[in-house]
N, C-alpha and C. Protein backbone atom coordinates (compact mmCIF):
# COMPACT_ATOMS: atom_id res chain seq x y z
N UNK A 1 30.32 67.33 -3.28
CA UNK A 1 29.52 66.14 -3.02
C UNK A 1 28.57 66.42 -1.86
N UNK A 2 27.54 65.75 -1.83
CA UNK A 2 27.00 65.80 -0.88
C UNK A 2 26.76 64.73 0.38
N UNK A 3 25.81 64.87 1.87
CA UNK A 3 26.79 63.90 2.67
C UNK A 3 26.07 62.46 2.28
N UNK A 4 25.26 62.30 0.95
CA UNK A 4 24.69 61.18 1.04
C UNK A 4 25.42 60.85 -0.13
N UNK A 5 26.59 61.34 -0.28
CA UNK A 5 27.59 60.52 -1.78
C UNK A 5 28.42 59.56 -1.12
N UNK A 6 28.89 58.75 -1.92
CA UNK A 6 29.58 57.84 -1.47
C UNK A 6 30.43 57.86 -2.36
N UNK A 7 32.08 57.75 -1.95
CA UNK A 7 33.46 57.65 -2.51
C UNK A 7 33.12 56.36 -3.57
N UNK A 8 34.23 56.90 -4.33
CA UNK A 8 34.29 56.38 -6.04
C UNK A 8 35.56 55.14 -5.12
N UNK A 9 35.29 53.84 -5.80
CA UNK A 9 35.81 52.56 -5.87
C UNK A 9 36.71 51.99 -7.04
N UNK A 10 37.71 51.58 -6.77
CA UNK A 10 38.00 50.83 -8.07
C UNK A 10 39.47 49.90 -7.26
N UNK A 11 40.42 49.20 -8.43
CA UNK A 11 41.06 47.81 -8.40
C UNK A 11 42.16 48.05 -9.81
N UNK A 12 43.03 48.39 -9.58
CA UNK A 12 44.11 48.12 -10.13
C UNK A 12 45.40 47.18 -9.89
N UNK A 13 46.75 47.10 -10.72
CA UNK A 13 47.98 46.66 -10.26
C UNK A 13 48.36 46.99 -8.67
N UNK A 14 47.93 48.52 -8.45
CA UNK A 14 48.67 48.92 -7.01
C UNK A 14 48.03 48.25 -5.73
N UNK A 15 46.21 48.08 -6.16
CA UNK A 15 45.41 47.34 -5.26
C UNK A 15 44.23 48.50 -4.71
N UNK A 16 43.77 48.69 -3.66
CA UNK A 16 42.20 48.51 -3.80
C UNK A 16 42.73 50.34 -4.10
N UNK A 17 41.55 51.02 -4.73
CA UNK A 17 41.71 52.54 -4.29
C UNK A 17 39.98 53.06 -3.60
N UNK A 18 40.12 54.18 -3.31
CA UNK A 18 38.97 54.51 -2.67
C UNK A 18 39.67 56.39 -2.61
N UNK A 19 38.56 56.95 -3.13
CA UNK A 19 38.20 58.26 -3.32
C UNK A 19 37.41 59.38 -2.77
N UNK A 20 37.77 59.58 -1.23
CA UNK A 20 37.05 60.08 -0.49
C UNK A 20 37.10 61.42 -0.38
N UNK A 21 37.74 62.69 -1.92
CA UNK A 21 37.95 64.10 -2.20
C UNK A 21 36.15 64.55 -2.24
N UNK A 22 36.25 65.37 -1.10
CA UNK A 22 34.63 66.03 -1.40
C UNK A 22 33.75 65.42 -0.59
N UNK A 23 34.37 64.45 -0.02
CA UNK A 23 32.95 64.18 1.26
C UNK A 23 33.05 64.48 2.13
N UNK A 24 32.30 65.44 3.21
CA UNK A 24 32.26 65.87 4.47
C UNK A 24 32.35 64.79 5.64
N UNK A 25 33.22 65.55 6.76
CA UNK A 25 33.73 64.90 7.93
C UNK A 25 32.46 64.24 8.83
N UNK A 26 32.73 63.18 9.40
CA UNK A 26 33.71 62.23 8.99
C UNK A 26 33.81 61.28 8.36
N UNK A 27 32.88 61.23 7.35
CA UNK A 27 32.74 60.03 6.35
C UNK A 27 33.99 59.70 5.13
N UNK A 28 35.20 60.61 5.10
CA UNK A 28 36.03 59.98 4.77
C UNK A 28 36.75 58.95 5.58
N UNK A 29 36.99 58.93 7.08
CA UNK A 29 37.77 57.89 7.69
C UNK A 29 36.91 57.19 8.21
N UNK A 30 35.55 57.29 8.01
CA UNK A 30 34.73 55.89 8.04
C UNK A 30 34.61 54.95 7.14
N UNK A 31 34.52 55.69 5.65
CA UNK A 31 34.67 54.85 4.76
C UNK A 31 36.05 54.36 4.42
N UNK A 32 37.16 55.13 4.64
CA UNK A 32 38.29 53.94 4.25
C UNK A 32 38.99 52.85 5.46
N UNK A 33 38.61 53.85 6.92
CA UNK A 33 38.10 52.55 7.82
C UNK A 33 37.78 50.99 7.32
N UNK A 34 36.21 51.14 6.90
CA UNK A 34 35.67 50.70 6.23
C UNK A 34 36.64 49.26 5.28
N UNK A 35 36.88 49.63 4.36
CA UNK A 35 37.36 49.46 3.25
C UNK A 35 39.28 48.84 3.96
N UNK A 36 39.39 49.19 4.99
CA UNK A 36 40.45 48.41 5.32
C UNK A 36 40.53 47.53 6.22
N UNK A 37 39.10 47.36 6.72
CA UNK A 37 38.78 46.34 7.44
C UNK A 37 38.15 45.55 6.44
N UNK A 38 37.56 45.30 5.52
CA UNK A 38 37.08 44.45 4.62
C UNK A 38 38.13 43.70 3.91
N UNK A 39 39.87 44.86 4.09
CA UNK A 39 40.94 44.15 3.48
C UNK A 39 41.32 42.87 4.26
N UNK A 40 41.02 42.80 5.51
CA UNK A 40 41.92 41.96 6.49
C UNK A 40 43.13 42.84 6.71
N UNK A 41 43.90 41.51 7.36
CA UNK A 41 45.14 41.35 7.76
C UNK A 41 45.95 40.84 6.71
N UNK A 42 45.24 40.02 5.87
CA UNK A 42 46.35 39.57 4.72
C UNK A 42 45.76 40.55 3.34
N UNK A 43 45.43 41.45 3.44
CA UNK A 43 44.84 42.18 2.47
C UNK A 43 45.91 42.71 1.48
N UNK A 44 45.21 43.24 0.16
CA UNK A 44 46.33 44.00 -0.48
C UNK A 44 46.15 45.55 0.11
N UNK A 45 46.43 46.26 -0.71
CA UNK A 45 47.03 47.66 -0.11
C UNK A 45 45.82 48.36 -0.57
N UNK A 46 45.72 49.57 -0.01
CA UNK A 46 44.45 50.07 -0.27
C UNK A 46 45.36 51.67 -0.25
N UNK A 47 44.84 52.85 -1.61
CA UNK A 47 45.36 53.58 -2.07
C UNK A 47 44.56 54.21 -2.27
N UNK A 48 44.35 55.59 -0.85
CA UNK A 48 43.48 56.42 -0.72
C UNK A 48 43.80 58.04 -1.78
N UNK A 49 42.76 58.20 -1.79
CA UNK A 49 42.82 59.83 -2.97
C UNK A 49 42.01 60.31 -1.88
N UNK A 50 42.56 61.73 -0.95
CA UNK A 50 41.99 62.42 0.07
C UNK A 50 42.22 64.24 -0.65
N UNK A 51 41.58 65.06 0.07
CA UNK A 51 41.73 66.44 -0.15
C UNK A 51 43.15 66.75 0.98
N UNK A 52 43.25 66.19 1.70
CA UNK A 52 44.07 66.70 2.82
C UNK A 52 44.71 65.36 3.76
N UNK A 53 45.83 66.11 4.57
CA UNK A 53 46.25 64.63 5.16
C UNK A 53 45.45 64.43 6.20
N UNK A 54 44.98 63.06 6.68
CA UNK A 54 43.54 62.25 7.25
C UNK A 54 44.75 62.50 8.69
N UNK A 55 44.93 63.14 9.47
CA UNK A 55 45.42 62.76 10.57
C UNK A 55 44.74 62.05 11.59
N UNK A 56 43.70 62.31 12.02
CA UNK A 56 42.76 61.03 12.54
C UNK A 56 43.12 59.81 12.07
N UNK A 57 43.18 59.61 10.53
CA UNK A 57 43.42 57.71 10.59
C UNK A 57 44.77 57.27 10.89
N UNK A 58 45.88 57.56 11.28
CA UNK A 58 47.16 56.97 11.66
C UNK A 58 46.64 56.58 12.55
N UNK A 59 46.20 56.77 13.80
CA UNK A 59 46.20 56.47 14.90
C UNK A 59 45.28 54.77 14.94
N UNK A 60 44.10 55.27 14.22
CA UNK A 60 43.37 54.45 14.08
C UNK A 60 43.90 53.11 13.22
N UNK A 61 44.80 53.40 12.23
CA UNK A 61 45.44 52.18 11.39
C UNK A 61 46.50 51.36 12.03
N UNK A 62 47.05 51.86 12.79
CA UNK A 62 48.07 51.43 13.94
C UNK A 62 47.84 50.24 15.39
N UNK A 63 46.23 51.11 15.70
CA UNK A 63 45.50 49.98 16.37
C UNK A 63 45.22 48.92 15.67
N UNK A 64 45.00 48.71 14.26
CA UNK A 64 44.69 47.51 13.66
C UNK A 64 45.39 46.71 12.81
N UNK A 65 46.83 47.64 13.54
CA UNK A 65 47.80 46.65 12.47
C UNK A 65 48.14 47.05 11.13
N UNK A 66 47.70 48.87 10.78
CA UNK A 66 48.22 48.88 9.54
C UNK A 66 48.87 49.76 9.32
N UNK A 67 49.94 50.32 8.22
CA UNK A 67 50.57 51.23 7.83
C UNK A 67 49.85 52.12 6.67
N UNK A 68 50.37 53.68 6.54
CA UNK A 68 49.85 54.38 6.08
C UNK A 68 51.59 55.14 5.52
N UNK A 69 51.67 55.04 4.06
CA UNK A 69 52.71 56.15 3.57
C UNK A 69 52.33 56.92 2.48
N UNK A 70 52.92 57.60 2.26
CA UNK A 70 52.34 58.96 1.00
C UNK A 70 53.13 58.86 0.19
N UNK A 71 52.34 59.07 -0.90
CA UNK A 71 52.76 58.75 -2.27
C UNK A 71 52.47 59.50 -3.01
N UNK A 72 53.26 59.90 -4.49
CA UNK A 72 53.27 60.83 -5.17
C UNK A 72 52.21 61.42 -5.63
N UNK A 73 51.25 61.90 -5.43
CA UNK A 73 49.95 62.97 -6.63
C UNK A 73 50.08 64.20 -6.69
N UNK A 74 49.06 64.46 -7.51
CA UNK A 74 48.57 65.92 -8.38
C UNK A 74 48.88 66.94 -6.91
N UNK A 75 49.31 67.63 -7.30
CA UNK A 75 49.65 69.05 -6.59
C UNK A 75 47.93 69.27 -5.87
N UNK A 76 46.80 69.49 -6.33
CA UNK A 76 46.02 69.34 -5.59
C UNK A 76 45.10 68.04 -4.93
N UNK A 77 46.11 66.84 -4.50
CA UNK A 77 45.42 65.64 -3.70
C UNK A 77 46.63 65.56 -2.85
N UNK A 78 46.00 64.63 -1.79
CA UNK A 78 47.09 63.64 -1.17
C UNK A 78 46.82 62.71 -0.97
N UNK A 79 47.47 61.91 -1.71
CA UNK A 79 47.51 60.45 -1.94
C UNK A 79 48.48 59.41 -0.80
N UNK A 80 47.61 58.40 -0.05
CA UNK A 80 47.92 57.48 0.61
C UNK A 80 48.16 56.11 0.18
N UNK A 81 49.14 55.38 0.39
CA UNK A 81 49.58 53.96 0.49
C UNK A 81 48.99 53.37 1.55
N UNK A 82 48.07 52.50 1.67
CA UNK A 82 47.86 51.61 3.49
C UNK A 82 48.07 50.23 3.03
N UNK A 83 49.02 49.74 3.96
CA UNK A 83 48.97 47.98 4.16
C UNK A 83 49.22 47.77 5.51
N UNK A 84 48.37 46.30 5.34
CA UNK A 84 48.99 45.43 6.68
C UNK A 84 50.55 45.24 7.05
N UNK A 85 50.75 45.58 8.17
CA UNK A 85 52.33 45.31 9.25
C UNK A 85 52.46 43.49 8.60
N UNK A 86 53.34 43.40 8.03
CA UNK A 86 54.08 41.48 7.53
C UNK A 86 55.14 41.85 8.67
């Protein structure tokens, strides 16, 4: 991708996802930043598809009240769970 692509969007059962494999630093933890501040506080869960684990955003999801766990994918992704602290 290049740095003027923007992550693939979508809305399922699990809740929001966002696809930030292939975009150069740091526009993946801006955009799901992004995208989890648009959730709120009462938001549903937002279910990131990354190349690698985002260690930068724990820190940052924590200040705002949210959780981050990993969840099962393809041998080449790593896939994130984020919700708001209930």
């Amino acid at each position: 991708m290049t740095s003027d692509a923007a992550p693939r969007r979508w809305r399922d059962g699990q809740g929001e996802h966002i696809d930030v494999r292939g975009l150069p630093q740091p526009q993946p933890l801006v955009e799901i930043l992004r995208l989890v501040r648009e959730q709120g506080e009462g938001g549903s869960a937002v279910i990131v598809h990354h190349d690698r684990d985002p260690l930068m955003l724990y820190g940052e999801l924590a200040a705002i009240g949210w959780t981050a766990e990993r969840v099962p994918a393809a041998p080449d992704e790593f896939r994130l769970r984020l919700a708001p602290v209930r």
